[in-house]
Protein backbone atom coordinates (compact mmCIF):
# COMPACT_ATOMS: atom_id res chain seq x y z
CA UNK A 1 -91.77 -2.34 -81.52
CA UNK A 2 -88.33 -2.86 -82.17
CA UNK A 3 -86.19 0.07 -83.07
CA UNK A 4 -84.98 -1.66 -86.28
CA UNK A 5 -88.49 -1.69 -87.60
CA UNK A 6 -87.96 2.43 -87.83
CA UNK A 7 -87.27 4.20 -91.26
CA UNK A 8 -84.45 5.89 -90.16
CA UNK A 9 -83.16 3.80 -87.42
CA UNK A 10 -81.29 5.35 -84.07
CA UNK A 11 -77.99 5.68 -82.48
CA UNK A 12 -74.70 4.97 -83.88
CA UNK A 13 -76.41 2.71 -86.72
CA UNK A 14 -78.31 5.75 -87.99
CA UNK A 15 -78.69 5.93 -91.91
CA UNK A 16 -76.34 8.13 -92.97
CA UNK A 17 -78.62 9.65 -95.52
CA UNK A 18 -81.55 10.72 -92.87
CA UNK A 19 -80.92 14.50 -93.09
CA UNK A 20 -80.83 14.22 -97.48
CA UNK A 21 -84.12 12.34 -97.09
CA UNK A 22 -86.13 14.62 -95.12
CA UNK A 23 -84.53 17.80 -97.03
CA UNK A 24 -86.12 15.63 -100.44
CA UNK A 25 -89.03 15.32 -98.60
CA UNK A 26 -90.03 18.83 -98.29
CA UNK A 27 -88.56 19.94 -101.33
CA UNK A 28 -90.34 17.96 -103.16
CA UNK A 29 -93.86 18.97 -100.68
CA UNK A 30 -93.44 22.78 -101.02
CA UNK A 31 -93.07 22.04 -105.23
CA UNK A 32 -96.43 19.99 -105.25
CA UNK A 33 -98.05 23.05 -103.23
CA UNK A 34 -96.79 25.94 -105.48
CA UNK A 35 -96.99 23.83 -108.73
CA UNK A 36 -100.80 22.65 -107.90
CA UNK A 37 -103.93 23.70 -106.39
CA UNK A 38 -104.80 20.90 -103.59
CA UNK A 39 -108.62 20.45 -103.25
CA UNK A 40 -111.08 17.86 -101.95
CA UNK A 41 -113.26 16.30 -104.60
CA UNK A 42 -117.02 17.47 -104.71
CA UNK A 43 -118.92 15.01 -102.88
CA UNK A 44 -115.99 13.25 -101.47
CA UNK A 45 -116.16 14.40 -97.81
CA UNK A 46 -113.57 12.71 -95.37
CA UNK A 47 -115.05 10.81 -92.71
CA UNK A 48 -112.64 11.29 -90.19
CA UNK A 49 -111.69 9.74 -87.00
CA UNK A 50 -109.28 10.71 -83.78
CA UNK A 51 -106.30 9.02 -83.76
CA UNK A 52 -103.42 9.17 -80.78
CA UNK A 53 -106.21 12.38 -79.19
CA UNK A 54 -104.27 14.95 -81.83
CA UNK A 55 -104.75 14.06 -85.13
CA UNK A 56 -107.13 12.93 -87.60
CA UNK A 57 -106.84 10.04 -90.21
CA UNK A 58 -110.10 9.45 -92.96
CA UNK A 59 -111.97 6.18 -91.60
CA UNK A 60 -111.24 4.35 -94.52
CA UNK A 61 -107.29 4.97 -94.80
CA UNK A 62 -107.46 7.35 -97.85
CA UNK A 63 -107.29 10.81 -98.55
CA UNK A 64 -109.10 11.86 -101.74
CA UNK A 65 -107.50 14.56 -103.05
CA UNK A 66 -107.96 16.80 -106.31
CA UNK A 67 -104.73 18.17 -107.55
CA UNK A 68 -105.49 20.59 -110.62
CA UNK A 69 -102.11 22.69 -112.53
CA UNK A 70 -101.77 25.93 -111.73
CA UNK A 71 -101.75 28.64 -114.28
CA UNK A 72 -99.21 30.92 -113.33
């Protein structure tokens, strides 16, 4: 794959912005976690399957999940 196919990209040419995006990214994570309770549906079971001998992604590309408020 070529490297300019990558998000971010690598080297000298890197996006300037890399470090803001990732600090976004978990900003906005940690606030979906402590602003709502993450659950699997009832019944909805992930099927999952190995992927690169580490990690698991659901068989048919989608996680279900059930994001209820919480009442702090």
């Amino acid at each position: 794959m070529k490297q300019s196919f990558f998000g971010f990209s690598m080297g000298s040419r890197a996006c300037l912005g890399q470090n803001l995006a990732w600090m976004e990214l978990r900003l906005l994570l940690s606030t979906l976690v402590r602003r709502f309770e993450l659950t699997v549906p009832a019944g909805k079971e992930a099927d999952m399957t190995p992927l690169f001998h580490f990690m698991n992604q659901p068989k048919d590309g989608y996680y279900r999940v059930r994001a209820m408020h919480r009442s702090d």
